[in-house]
PDB file of N, CA and C in Angstrom:
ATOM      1  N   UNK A   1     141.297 110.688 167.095  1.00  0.00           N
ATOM      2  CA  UNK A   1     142.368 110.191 166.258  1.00  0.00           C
ATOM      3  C   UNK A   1     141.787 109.270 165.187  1.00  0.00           C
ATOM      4  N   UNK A   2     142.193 109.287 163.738  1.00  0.00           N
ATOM      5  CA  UNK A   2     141.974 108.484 162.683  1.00  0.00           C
ATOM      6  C   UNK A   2     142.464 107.371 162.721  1.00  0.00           C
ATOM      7  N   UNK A   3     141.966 106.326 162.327  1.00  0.00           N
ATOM      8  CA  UNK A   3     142.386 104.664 162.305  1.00  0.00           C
ATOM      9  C   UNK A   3     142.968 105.181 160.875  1.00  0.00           C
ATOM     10  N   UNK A   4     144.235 104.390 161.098  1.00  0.00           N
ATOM     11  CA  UNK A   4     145.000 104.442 159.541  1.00  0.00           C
ATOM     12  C   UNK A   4     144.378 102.955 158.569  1.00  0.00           C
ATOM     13  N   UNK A   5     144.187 102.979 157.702  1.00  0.00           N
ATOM     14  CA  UNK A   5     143.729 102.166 156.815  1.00  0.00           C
ATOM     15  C   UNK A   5     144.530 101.491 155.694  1.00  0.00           C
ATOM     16  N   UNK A   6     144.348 100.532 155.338  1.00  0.00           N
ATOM     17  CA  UNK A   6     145.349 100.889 154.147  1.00  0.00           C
ATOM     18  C   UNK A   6     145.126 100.760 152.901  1.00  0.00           C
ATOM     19  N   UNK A   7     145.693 100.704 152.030  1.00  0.00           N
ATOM     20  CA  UNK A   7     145.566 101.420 150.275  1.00  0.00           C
ATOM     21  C   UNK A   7     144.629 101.527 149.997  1.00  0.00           C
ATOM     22  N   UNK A   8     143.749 100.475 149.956  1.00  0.00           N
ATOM     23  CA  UNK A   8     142.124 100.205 149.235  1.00  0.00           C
ATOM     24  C   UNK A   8     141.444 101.015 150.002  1.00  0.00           C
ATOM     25  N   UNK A   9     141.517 101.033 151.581  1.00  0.00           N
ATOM     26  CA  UNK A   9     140.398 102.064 152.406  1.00  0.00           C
ATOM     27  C   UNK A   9     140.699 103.449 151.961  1.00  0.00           C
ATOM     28  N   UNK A  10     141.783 103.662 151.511  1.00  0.00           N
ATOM     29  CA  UNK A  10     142.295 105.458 151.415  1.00  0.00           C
ATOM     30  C   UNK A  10     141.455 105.686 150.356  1.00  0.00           C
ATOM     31  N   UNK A  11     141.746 104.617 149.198  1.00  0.00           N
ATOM     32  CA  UNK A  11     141.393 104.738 147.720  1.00  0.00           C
ATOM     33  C   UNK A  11     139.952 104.897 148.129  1.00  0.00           C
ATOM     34  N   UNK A  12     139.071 103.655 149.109  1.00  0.00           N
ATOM     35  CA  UNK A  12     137.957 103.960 148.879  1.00  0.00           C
ATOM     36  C   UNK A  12     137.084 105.336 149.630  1.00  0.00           C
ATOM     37  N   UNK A  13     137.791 105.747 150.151  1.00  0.00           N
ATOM     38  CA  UNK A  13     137.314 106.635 151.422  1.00  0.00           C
ATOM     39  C   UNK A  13     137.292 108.088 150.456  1.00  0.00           C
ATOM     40  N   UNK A  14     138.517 107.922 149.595  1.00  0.00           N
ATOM     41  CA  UNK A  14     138.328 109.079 148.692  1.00  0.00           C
ATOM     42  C   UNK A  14     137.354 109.505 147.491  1.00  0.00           C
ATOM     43  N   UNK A  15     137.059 107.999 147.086  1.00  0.00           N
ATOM     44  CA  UNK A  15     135.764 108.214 145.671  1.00  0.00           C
ATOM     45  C   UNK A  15     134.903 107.979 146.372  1.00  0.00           C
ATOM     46  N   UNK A  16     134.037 107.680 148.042  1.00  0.00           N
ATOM     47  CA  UNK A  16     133.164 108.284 148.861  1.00  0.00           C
ATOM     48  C   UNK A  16     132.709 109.786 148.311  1.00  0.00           C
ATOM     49  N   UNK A  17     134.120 110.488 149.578  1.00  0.00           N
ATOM     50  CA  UNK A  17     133.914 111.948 149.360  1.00  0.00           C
ATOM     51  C   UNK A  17     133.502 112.337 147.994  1.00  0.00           C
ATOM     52  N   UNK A  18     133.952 111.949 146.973  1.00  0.00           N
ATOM     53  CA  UNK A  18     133.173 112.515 145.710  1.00  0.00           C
ATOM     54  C   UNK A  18     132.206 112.242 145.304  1.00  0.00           C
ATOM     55  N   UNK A  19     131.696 111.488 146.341  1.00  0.00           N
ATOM     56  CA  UNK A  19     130.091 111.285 145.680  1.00  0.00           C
ATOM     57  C   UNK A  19     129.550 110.121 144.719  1.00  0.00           C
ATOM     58  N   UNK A  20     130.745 108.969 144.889  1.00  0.00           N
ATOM     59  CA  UNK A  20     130.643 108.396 143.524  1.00  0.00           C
ATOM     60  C   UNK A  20     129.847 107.171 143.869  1.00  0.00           C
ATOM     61  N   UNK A  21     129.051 106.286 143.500  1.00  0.00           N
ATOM     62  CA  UNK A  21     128.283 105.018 143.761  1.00  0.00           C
ATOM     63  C   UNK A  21     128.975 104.022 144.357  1.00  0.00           C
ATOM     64  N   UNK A  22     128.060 102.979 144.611  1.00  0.00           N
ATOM     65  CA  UNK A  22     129.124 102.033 144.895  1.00  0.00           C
ATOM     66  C   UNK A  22     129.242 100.798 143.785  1.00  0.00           C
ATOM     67  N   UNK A  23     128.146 100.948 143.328  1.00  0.00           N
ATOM     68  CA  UNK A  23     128.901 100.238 141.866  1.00  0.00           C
ATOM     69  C   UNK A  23     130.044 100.871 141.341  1.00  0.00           C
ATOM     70  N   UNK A  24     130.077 101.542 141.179  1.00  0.00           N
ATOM     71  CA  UNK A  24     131.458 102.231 140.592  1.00  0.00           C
ATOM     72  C   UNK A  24     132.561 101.782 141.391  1.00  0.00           C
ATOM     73  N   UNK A  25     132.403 102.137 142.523  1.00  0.00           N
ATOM     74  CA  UNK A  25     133.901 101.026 143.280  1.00  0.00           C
ATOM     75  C   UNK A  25     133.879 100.358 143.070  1.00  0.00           C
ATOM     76  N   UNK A  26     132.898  99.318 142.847  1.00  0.00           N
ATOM     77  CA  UNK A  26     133.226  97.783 142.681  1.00  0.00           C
ATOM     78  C   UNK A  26     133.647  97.677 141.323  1.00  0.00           C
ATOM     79  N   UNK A  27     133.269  97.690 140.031  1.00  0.00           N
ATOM     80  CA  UNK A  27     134.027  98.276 139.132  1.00  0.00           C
ATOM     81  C   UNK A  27     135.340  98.488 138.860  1.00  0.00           C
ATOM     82  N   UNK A  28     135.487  99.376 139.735  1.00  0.00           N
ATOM     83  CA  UNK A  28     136.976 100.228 139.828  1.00  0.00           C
ATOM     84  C   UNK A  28     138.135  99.104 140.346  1.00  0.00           C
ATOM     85  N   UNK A  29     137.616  98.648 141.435  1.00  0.00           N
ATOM     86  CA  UNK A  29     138.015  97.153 141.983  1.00  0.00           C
ATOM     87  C   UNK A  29     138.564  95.948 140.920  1.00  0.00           C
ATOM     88  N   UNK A  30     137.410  95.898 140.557  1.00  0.00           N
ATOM     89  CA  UNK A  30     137.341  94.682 139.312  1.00  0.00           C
ATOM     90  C   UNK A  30     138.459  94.582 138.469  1.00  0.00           C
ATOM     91  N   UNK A  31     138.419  96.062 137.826  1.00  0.00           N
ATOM     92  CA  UNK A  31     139.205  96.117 136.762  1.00  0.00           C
ATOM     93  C   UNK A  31     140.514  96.320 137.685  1.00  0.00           C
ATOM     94  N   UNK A  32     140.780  96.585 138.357  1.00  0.00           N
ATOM     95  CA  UNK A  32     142.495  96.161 139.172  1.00  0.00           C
ATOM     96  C   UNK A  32     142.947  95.580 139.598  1.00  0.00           C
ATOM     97  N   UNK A  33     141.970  94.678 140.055  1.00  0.00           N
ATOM     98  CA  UNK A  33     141.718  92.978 139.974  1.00  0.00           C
ATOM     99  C   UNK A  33     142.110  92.314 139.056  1.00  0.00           C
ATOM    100  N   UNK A  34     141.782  92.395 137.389  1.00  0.00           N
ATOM    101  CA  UNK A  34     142.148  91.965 136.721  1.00  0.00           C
ATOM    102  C   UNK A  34     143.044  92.252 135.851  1.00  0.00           C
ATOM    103  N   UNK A  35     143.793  93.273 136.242  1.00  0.00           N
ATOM    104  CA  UNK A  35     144.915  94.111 135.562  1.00  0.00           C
ATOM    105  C   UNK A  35     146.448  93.316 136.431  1.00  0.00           C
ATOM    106  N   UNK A  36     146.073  93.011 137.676  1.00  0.00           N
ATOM    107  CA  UNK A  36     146.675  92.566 138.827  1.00  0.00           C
ATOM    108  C   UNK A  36     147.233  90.737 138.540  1.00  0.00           C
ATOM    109  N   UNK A  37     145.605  90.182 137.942  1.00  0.00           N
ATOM    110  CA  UNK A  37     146.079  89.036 137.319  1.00  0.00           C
ATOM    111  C   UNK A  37     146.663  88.689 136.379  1.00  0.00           C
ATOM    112  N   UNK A  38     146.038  89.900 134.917  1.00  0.00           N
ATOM    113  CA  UNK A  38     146.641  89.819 134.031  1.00  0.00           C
ATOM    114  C   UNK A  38     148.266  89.761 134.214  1.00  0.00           C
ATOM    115  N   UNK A  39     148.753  90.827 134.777  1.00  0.00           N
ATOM    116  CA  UNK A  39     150.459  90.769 134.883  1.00  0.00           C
ATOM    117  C   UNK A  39     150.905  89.556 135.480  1.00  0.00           C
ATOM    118  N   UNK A  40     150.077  89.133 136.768  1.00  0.00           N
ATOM    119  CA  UNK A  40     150.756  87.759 136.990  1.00  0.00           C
ATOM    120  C   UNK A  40     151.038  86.621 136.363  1.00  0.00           C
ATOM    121  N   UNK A  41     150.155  86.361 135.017  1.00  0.00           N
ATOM    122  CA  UNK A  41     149.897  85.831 134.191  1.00  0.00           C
ATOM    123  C   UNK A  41     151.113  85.980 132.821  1.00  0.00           C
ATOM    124  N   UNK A  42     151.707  87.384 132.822  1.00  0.00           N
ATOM    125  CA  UNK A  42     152.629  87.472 131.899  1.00  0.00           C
ATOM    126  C   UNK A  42     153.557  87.203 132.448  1.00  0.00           C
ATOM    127  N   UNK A  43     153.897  87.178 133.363  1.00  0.00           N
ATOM    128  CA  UNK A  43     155.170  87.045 134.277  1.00  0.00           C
ATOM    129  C   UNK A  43     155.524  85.756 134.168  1.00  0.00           C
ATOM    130  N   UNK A  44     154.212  85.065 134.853  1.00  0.00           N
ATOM    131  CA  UNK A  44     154.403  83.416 135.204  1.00  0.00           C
ATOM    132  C   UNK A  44     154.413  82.470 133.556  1.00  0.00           C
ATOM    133  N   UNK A  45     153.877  83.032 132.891  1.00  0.00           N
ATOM    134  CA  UNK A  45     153.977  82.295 131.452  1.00  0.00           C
ATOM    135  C   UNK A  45     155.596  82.946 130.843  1.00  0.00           C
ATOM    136  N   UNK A  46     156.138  83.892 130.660  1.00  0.00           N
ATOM    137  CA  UNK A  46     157.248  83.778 130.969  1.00  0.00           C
ATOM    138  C   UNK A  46     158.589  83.498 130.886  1.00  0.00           C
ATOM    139  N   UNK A  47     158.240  82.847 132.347  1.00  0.00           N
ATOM    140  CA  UNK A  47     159.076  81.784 133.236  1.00  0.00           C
ATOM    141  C   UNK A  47     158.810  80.982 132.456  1.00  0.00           C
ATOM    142  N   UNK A  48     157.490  80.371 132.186  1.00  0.00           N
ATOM    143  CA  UNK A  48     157.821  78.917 131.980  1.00  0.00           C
ATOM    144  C   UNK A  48     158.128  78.731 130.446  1.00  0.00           C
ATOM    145  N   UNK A  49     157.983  79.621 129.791  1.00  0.00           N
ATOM    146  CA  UNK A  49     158.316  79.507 128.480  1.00  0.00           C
ATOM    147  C   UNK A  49     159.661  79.651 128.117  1.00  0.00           C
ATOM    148  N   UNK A  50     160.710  80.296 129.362  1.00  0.00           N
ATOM    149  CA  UNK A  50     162.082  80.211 129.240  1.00  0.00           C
ATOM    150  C   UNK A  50     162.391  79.066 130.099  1.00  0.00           C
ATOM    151  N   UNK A  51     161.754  78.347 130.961  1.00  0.00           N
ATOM    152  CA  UNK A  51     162.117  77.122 131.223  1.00  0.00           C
ATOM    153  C   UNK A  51     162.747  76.255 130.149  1.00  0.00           C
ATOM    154  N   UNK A  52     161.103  75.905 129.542  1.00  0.00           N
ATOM    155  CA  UNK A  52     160.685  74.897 128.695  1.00  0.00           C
ATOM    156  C   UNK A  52     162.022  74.933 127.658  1.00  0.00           C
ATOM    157  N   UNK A  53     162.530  76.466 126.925  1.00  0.00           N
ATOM    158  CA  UNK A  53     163.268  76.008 126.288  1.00  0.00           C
ATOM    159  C   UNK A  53     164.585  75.504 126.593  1.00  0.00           C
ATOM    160  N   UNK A  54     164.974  75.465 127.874  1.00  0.00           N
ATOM    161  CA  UNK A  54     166.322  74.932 127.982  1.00  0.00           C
ATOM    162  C   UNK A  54     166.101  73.572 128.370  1.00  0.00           C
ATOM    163  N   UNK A  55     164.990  73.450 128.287  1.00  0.00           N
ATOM    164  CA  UNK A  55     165.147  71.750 128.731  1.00  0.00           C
ATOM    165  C   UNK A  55     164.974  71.013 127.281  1.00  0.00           C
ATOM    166  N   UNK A  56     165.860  69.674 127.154  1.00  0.00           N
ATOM    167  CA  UNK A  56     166.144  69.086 126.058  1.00  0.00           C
ATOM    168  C   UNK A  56     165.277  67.917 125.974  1.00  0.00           C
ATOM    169  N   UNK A  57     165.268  67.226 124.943  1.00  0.00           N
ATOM    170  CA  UNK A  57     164.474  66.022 124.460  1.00  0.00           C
ATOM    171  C   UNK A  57     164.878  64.842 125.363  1.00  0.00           C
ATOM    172  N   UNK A  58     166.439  64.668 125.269  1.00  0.00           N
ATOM    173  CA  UNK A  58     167.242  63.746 126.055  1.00  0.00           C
ATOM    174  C   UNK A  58     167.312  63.698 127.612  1.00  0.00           C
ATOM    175  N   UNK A  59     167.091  64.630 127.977  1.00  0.00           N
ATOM    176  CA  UNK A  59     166.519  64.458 129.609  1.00  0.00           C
ATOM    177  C   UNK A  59     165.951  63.684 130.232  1.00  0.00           C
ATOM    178  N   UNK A  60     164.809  63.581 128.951  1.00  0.00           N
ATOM    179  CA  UNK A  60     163.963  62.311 129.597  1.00  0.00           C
ATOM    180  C   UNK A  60     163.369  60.958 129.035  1.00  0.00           C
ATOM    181  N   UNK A  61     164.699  60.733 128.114  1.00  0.00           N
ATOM    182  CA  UNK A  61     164.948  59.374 127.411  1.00  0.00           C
ATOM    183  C   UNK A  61     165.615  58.301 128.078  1.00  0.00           C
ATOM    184  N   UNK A  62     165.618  57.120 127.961  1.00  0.00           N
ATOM    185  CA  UNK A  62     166.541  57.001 128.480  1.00  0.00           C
ATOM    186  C   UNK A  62     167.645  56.164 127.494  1.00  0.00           C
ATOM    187  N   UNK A  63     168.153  56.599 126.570  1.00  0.00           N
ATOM    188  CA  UNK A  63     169.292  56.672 126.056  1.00  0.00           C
ATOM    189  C   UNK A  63     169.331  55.513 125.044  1.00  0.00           C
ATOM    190  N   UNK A  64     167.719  54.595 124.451  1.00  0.00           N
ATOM    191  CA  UNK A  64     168.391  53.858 123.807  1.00  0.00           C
ATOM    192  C   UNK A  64     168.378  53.847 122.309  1.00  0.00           C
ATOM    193  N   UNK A  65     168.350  55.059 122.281  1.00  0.00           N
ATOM    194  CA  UNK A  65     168.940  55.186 120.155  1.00  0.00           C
ATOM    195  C   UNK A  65     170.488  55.572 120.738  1.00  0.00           C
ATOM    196  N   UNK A  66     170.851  55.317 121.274  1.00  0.00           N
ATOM    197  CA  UNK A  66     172.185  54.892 121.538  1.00  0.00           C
ATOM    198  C   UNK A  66     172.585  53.691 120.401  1.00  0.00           C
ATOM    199  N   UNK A  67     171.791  52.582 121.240  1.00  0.00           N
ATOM    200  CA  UNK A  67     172.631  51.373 120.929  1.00  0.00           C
ATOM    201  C   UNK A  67     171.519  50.922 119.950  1.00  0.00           C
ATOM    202  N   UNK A  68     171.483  51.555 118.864  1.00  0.00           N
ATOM    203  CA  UNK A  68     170.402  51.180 117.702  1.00  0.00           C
ATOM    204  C   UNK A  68     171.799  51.353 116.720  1.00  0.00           C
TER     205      UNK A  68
END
């Protein structure tokens, strides 16, 4: 019986069979690695860039050009 593996072992078990290096996996890795961060990176900037704009100047004053 086969040990089930998961995603990365399938992925890697398959560019094995073809013969391919192992630099090349690592590589292959890398760059989905950083495709992986990149998006987290658009996501999380974002957020905070629709934060930032609803928050106001006056939030964190505390109120005295009021009494000017």
């Amino acid at each position: 019986m086969q040990k089930r593996g998961g995603f990365v072992n399938s992925i890697l078990s398959k560019i094995k069979k073809k013969g391919l290096s192992t630099i090349v996996i690592t590589l292959i890795i890398i760059l989905i690695s950083l495709v992986a961060v990149g998006i987290i990176w658009v996501v999380v900037r974002n957020v905070i860039q629709t934060g930032t704009e609803q928050i106001a100047l006056g939030q964190f004053t505390l109120g005295a050009y009021e009494y000017v």
